[in-house]
C-alpha atoms as a PDB file:
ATOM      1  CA  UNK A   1      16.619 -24.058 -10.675  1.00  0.00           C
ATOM      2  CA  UNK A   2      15.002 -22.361 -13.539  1.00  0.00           C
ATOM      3  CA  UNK A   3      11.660 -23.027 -12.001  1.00  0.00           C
ATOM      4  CA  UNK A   4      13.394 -21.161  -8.412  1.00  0.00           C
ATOM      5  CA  UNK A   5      14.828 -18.134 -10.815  1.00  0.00           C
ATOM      6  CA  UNK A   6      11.698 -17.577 -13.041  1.00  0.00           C
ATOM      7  CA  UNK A   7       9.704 -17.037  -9.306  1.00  0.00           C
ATOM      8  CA  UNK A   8      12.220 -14.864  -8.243  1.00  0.00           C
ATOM      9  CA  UNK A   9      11.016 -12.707 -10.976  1.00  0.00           C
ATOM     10  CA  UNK A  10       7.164 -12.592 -10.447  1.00  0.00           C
ATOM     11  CA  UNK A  11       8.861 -12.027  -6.844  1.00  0.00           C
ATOM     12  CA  UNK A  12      10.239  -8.773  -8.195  1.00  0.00           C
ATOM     13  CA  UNK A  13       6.746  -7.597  -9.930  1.00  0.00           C
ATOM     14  CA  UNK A  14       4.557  -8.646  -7.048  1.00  0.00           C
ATOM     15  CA  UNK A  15       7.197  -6.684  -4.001  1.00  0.00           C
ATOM     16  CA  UNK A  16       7.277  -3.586  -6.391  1.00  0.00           C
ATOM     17  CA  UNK A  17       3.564  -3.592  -5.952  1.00  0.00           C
ATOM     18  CA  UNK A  18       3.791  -4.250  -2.215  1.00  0.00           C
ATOM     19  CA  UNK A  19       6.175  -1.775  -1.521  1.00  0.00           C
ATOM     20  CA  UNK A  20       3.857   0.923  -3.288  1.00  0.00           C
ATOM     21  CA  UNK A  21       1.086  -0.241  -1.001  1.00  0.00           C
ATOM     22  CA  UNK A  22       2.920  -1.394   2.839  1.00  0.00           C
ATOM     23  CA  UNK A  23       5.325   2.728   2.306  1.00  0.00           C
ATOM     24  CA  UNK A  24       1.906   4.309   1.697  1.00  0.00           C
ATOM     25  CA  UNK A  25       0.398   2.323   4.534  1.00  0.00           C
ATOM     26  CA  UNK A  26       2.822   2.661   7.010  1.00  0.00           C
ATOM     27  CA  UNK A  27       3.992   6.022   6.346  1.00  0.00           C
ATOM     28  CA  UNK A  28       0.289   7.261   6.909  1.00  0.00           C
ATOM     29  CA  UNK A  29       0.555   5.390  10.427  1.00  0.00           C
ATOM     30  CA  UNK A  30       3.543   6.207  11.306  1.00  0.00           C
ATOM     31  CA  UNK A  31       2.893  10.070  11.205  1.00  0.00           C
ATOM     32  CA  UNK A  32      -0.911   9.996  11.950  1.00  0.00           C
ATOM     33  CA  UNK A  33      -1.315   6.881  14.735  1.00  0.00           C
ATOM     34  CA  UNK A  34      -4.778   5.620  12.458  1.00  0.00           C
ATOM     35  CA  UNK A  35      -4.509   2.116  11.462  1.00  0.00           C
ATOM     36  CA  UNK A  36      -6.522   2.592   8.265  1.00  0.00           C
ATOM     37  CA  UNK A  37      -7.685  -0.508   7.481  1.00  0.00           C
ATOM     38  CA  UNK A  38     -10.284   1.096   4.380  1.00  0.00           C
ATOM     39  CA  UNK A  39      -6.540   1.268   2.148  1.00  0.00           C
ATOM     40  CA  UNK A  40      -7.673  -1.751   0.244  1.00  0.00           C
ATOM     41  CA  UNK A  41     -11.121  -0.606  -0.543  1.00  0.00           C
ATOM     42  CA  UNK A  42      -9.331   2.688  -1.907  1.00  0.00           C
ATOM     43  CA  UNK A  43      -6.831   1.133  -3.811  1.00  0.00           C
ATOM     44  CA  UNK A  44      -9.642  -0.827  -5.449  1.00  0.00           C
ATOM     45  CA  UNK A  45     -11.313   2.302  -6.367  1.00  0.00           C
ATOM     46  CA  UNK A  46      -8.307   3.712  -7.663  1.00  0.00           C
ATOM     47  CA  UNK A  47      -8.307   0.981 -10.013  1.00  0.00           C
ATOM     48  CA  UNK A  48     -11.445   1.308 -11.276  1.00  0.00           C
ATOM     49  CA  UNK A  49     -11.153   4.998 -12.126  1.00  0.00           C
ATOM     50  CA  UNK A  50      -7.860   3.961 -14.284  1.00  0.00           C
ATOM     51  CA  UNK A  51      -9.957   1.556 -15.825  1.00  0.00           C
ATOM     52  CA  UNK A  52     -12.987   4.401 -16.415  1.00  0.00           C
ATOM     53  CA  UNK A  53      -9.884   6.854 -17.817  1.00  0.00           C
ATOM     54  CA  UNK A  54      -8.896   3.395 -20.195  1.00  0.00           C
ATOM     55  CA  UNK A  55     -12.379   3.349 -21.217  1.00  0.00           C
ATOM     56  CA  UNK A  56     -12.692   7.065 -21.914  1.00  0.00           C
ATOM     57  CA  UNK A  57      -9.381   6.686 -24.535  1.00  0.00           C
ATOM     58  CA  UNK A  58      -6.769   7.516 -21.844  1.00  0.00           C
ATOM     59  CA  UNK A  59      -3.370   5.761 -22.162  1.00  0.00           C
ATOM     60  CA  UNK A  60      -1.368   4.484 -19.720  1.00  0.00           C
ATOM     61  CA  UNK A  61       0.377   7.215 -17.562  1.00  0.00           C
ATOM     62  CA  UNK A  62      -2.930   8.961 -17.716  1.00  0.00           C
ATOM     63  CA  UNK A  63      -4.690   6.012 -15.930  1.00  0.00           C
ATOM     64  CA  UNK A  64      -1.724   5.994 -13.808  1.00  0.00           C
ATOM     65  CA  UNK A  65      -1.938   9.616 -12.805  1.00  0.00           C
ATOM     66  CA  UNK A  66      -5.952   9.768 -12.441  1.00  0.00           C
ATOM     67  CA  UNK A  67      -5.403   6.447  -9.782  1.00  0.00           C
ATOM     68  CA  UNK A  68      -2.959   8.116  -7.944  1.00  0.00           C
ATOM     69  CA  UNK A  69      -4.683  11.600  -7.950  1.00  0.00           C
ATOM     70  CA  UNK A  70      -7.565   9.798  -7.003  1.00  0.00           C
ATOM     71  CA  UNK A  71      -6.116   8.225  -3.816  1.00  0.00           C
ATOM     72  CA  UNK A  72      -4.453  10.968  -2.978  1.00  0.00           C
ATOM     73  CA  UNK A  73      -7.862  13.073  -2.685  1.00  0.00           C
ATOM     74  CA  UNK A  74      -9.789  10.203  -1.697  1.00  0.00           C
ATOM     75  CA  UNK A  75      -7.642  10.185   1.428  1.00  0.00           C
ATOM     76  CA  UNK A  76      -7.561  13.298   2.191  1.00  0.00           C
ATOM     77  CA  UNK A  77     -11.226  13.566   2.138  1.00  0.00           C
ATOM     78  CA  UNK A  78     -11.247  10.515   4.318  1.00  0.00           C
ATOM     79  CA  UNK A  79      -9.514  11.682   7.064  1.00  0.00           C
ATOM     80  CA  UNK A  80     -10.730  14.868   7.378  1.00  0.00           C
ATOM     81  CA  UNK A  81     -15.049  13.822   6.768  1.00  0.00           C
ATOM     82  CA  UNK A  82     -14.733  10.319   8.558  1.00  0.00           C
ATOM     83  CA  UNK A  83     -11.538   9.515  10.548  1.00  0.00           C
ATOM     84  CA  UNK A  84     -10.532  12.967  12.150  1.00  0.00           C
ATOM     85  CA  UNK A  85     -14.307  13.561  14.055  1.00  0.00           C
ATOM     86  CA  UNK A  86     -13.538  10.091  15.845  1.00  0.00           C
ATOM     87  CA  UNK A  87     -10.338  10.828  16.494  1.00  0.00           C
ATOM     88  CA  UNK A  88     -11.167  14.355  18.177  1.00  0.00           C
ATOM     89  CA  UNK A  89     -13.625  12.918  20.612  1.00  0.00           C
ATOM     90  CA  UNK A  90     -11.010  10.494  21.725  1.00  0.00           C
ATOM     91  CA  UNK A  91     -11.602   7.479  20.169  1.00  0.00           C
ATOM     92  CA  UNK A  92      -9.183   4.624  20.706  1.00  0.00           C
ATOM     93  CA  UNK A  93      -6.868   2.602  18.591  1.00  0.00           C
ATOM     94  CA  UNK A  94      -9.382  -0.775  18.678  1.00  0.00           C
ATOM     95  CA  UNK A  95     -12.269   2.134  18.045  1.00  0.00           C
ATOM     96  CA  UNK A  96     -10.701   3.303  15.240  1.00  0.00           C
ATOM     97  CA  UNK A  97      -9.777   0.247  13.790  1.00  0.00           C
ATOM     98  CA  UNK A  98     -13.819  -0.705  13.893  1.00  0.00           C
ATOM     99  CA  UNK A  99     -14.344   2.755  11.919  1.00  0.00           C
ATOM    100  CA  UNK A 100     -11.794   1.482   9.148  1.00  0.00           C
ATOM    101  CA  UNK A 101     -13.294  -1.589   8.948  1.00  0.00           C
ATOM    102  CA  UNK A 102     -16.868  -0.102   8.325  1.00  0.00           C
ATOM    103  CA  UNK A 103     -15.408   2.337   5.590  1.00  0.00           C
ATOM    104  CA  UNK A 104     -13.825  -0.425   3.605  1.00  0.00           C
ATOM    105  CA  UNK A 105     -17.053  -2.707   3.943  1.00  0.00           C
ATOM    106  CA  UNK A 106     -19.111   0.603   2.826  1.00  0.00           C
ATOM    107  CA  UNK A 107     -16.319   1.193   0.158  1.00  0.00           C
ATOM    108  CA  UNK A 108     -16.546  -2.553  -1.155  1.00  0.00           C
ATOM    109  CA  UNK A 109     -20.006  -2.476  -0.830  1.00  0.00           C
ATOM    110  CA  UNK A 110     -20.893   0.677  -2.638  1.00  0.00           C
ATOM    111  CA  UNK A 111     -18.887  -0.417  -5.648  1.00  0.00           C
ATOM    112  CA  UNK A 112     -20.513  -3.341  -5.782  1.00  0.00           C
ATOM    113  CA  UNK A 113     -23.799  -1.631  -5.984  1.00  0.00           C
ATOM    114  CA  UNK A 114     -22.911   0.664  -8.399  1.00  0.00           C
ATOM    115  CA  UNK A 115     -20.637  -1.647 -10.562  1.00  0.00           C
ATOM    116  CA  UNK A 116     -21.843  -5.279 -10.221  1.00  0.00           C
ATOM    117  CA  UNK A 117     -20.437  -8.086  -9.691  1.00  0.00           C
ATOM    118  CA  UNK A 118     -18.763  -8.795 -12.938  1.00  0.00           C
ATOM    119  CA  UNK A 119     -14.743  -9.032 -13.592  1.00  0.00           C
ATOM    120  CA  UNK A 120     -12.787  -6.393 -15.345  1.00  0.00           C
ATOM    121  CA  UNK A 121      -9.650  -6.125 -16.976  1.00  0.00           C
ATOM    122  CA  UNK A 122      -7.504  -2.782 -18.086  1.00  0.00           C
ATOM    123  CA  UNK A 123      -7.010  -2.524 -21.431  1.00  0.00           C
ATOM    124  CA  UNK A 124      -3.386  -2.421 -21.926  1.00  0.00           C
ATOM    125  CA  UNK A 125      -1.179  -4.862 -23.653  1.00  0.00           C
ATOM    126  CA  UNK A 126       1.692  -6.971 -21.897  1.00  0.00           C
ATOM    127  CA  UNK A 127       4.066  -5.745 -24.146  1.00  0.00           C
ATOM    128  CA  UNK A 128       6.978  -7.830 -25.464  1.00  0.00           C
ATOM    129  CA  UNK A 129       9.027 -10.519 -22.945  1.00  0.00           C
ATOM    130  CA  UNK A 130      12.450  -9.562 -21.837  1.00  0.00           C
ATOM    131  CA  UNK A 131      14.771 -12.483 -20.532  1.00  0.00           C
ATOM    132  CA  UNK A 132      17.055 -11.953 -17.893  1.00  0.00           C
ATOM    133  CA  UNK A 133      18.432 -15.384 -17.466  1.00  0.00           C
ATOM    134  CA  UNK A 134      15.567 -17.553 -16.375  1.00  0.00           C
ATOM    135  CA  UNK A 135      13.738 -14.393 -15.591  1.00  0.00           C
ATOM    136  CA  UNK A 136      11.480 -13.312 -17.583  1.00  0.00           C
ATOM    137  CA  UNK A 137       9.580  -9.813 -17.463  1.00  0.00           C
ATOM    138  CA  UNK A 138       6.835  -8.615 -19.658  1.00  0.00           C
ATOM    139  CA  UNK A 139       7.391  -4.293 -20.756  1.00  0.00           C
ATOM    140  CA  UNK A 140       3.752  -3.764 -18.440  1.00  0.00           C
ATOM    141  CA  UNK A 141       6.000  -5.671 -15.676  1.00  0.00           C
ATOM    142  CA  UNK A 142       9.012  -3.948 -15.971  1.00  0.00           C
ATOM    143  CA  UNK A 143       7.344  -0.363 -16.099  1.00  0.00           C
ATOM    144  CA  UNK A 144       5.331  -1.489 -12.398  1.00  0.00           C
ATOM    145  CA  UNK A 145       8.989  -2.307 -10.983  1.00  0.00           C
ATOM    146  CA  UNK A 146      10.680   1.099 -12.377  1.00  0.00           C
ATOM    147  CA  UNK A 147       7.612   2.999 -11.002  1.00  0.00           C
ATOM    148  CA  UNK A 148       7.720   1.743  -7.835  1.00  0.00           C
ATOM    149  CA  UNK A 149      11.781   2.049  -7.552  1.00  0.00           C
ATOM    150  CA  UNK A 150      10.739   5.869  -9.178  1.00  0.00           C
ATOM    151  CA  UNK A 151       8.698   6.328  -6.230  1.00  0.00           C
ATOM    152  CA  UNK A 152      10.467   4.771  -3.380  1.00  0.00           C
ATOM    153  CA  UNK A 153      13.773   7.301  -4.424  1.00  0.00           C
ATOM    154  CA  UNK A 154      11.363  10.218  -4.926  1.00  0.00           C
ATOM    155  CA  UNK A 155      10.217   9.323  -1.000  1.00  0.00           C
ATOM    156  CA  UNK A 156      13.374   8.956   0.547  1.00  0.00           C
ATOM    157  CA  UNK A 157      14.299  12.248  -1.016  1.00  0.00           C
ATOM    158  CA  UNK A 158      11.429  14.089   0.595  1.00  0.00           C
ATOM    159  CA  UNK A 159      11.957  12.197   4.223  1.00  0.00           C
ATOM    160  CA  UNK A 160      15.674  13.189   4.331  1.00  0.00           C
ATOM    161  CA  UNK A 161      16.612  15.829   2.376  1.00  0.00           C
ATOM    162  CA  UNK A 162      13.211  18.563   2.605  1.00  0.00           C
ATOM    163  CA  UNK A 163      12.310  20.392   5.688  1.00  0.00           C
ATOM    164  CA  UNK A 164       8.467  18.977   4.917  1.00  0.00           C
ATOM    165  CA  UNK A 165      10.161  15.352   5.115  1.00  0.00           C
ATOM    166  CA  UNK A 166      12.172  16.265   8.063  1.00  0.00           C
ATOM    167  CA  UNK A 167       8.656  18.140   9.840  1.00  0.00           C
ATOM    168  CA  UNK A 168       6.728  14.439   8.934  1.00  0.00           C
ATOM    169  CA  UNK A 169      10.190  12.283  11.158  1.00  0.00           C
ATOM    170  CA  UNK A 170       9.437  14.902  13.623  1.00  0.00           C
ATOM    171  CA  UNK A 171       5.168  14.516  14.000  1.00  0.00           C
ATOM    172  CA  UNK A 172       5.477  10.880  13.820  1.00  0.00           C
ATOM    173  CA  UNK A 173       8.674  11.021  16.542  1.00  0.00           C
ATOM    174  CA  UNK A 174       6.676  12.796  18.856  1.00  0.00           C
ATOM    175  CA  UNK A 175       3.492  15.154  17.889  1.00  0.00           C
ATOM    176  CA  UNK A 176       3.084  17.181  20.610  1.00  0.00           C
ATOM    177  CA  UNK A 177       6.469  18.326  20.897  1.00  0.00           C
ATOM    178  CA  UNK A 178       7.091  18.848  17.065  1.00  0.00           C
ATOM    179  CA  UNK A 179       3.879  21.429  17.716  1.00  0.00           C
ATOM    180  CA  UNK A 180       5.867  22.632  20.744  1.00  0.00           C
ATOM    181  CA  UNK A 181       8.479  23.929  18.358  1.00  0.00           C
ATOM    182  CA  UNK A 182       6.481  25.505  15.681  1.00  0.00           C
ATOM    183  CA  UNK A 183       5.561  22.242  13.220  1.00  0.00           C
ATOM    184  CA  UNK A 184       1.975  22.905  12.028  1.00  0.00           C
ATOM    185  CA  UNK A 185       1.166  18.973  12.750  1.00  0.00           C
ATOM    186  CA  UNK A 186      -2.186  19.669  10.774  1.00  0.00           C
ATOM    187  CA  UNK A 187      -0.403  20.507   7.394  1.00  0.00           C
ATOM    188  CA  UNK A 188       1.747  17.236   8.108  1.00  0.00           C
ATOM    189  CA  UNK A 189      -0.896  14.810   8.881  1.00  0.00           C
ATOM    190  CA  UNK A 190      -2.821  16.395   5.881  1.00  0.00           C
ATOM    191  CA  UNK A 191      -0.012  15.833   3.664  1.00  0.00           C
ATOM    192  CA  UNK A 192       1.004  12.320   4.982  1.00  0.00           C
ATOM    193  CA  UNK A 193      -2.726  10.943   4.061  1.00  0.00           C
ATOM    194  CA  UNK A 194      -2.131  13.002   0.641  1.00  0.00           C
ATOM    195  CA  UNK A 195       1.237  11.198  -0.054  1.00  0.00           C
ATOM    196  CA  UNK A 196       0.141   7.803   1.698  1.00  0.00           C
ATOM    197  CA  UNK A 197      -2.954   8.148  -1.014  1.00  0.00           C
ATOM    198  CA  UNK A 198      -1.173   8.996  -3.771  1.00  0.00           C
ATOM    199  CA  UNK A 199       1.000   5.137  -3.086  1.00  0.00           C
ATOM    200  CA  UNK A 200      -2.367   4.241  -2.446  1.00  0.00           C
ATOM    201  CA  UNK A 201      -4.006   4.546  -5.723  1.00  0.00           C
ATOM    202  CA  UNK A 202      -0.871   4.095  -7.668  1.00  0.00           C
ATOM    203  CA  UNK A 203      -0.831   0.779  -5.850  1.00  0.00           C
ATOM    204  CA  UNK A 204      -4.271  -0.013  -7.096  1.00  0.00           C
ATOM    205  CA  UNK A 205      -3.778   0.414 -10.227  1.00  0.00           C
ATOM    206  CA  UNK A 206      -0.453  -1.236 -10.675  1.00  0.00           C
ATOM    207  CA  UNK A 207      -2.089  -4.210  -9.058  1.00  0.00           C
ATOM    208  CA  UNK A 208      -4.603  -4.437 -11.770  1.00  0.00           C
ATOM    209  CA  UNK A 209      -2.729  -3.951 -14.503  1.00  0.00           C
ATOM    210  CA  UNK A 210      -0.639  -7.247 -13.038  1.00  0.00           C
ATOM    211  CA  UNK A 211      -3.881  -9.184 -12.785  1.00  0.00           C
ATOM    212  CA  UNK A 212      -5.799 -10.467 -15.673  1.00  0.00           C
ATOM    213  CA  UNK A 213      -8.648  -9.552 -14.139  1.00  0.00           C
ATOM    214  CA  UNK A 214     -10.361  -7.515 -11.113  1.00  0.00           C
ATOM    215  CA  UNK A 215     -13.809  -6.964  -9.158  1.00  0.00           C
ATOM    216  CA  UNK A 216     -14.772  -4.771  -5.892  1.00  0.00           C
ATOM    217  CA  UNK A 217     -12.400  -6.528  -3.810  1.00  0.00           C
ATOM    218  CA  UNK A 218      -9.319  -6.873  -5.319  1.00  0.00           C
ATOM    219  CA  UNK A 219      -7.622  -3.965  -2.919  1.00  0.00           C
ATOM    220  CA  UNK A 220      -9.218  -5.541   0.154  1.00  0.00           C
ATOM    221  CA  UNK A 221      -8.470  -9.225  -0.735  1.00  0.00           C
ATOM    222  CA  UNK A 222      -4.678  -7.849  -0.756  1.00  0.00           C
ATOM    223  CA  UNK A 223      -4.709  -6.030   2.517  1.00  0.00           C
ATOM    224  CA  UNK A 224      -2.760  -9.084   4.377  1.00  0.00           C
ATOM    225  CA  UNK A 225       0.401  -9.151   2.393  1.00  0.00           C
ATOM    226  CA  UNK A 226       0.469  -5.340   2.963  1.00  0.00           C
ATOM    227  CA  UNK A 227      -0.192  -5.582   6.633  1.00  0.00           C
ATOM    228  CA  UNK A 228       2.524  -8.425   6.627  1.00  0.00           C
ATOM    229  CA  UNK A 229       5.216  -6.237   5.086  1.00  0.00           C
ATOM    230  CA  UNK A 230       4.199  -2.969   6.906  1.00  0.00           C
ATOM    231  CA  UNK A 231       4.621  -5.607  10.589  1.00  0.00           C
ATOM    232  CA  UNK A 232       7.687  -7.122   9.649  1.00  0.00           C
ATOM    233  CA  UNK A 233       9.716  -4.456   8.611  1.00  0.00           C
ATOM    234  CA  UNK A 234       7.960  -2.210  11.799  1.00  0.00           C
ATOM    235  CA  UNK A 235       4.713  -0.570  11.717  1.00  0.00           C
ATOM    236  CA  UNK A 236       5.582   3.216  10.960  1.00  0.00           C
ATOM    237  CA  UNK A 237       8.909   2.417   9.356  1.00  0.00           C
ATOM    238  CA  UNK A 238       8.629   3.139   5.675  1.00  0.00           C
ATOM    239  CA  UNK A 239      12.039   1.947   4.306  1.00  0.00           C
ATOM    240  CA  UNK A 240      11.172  -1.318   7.097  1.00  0.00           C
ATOM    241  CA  UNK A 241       8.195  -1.623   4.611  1.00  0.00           C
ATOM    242  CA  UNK A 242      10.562  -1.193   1.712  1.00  0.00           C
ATOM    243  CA  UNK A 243      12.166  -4.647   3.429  1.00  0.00           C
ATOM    244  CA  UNK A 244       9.459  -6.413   4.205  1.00  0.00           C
ATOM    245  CA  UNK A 245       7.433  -5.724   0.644  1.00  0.00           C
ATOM    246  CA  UNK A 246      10.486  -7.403  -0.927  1.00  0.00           C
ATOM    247  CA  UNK A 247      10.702 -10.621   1.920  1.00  0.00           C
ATOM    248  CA  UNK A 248       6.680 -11.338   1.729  1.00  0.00           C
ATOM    249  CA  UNK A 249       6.450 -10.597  -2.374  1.00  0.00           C
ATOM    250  CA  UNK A 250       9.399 -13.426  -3.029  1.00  0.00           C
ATOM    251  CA  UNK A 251       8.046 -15.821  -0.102  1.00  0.00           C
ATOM    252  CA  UNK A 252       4.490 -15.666  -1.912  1.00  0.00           C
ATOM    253  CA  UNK A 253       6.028 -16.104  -5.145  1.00  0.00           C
ATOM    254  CA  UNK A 254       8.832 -19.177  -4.107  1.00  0.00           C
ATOM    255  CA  UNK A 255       6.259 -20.534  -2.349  1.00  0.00           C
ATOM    256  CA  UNK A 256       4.380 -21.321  -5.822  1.00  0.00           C
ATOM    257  CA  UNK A 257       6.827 -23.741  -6.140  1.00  0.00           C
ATOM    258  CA  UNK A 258       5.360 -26.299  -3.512  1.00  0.00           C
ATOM    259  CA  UNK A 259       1.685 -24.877  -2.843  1.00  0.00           C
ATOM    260  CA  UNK A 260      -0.843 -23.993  -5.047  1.00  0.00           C
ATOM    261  CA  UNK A 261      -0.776 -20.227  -6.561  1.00  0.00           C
ATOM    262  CA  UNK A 262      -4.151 -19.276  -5.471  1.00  0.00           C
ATOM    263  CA  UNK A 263      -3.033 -20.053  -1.596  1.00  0.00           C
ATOM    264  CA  UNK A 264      -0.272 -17.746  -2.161  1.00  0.00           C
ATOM    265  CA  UNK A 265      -2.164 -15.210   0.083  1.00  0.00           C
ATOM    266  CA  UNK A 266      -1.630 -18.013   2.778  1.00  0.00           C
ATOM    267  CA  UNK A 267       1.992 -17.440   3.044  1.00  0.00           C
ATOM    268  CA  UNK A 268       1.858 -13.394   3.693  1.00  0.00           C
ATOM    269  CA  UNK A 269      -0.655 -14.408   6.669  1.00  0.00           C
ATOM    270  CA  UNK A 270       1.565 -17.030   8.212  1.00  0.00           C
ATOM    271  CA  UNK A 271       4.645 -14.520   8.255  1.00  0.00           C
ATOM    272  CA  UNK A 272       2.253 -12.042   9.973  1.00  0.00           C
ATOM    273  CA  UNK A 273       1.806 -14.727  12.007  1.00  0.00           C
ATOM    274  CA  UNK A 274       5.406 -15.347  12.830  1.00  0.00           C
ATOM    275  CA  UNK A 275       6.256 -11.645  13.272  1.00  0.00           C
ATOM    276  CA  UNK A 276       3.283 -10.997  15.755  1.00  0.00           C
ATOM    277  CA  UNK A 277       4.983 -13.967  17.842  1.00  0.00           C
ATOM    278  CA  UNK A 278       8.409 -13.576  17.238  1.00  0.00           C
ATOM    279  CA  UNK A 279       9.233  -9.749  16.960  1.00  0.00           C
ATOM    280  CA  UNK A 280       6.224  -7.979  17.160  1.00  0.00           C
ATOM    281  CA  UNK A 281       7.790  -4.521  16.502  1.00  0.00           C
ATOM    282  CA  UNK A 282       8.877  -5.629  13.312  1.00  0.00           C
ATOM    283  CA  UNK A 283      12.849  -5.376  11.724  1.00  0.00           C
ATOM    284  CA  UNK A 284      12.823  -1.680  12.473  1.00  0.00           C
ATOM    285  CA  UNK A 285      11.131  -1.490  15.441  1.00  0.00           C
ATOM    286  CA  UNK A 286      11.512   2.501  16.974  1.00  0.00           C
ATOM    287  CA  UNK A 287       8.115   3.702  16.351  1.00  0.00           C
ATOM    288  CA  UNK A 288       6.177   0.459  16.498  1.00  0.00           C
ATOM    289  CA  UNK A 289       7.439  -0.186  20.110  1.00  0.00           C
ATOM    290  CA  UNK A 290       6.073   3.037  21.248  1.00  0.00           C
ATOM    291  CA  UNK A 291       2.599   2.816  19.552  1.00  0.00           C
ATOM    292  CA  UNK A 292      -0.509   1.502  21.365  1.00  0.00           C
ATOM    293  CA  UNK A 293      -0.733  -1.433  18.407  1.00  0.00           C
ATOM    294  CA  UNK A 294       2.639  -3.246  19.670  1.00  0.00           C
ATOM    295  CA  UNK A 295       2.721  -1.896  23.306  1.00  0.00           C
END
């Protein structure tokens, strides 16, 4: 039982993380209809510009803040120089999905190049252990699950309660008739890839600083889990993402329990698996049913 609860924990660290990455990816979606499939290789460059700020003498909410600025702009940039000429000459969903691919491959590739292959680590202590029970959380671990809880309130503030949150339900509901009554879509798709970065790269670096180490493709190497959460919970649907972060990061962690750790990746594939089959629309299933990628 100990051996269950002390899982549960690492559960906790590892779906805070998730839900950082599946909102970010699935809000961008939901809003902009690109299944950007490059988030991983972004998400491992936001972590190696935290680690460059480490380096430089930069604590820790500095490295935090340069990641997410960094993703933020990084996506922004990406849509607009690589993504958006596709899309205006009618390029379909399996079309664009090839162009995401290519990016992260270029992404992975080019900080390879310029990096090496070596291993890196951030250079920022654990911090002391708290127990909660048979829990037990490090202070690093504890500050990755406030963030993301932080950031998860701070985004269902925006969606609900701001007209900008209300004019992003509206593009992603229906685009064309959101423009019909006076929503300037561009600002909104702008901003979604700015806010979907900004999880991005705060994402990447959260990841590495729960890692003891990390090369060029940590971010892409943990693209299933966040496609698995982003499916099950419905592609588009960020608090479905909030679900499914927190089902796939405790059935990856549990699952320690009977596999081996380093298949733990295996388990966040064979729930995509099961979703795809069983409800392909996901938990919250409005906007995924009326997208191209489930119809």
């Amino acid at each position: 039982m100990s051996q269950f609860l002390a899982s549960i924990g690492f559960g906790l660290v590892t779906a805070s993380i998730l839900a950082l990455a599946a909102v970010g990816f699935t809000l961008q979606f939901g809003v902009t209809n690109v299944l950007n499939l490059a988030y991983g290789g972004v998400m491992t460059a936001a972590g190696f510009v935290a680690y460059a700020v480490a380096q430089a003498g930069g604590g820790l909410a500095l490295s935090l803040a340069a990641g997410a600025v960094f993703g933020g702009a990084a996506s922004v940039v990406l849509n607009r120089v690589v993504l958006s000429p596709f899309i205006r000459r009618g390029i379909g969903v399996f079309g664009m999905i090839v162009v995401a691919i290519s990016v992260s491959v270029m992404i992975d590739n080019g900080l390879l190049s310029f990096i090496g292959p070596s291993f890196f680590s951030l250079p920022f202590s654990q911090g002391r252990s708290f127990h909660l029970g048979s829990m037990i959380f490090t202070t690093m671990e504890l500050v990755i699950i406030g963030l993301s809880v932080v950031a998860m309130l701070a985004l269902h503030a925006l969606l609900r309660y701001t007209r900008i949150g209300k004019a992003m339900r509206a593009t992603a509901a229906d685009a064309v008739l959101a423009r019909g009554c006076g929503v300037a879509t561009g600002r909104v798709i702008d901003l979604a890839w700015l806010i979907s970065g900004v999880l991005c790269g705060l994402a990447g670096v959260t990841l590495v600083l729960n890692l003891a180490t990390f090369d060029t493709t940590t971010g892409t190497s943990f693209l299933v889990p966040i496609i698995a959460a982003a499916v099950l919970g419905g592609v588009g649907q960020p608090y479905g993402a909030m679900l499914g972060a927190l089902v796939v990061g405790l059935a990856s962690q549990i699952s320690t329990l009977v596999i081996q750790p380093e298949y733990n990746t295996a388990v966040a594939f064979v729930i995509l698996i099961i979703v795809l089959l069983v409800r392909p629309t996901g938990i919250l299933s409005e906007i995924a049913a009326s997208r191209e990628l489930t119809a």
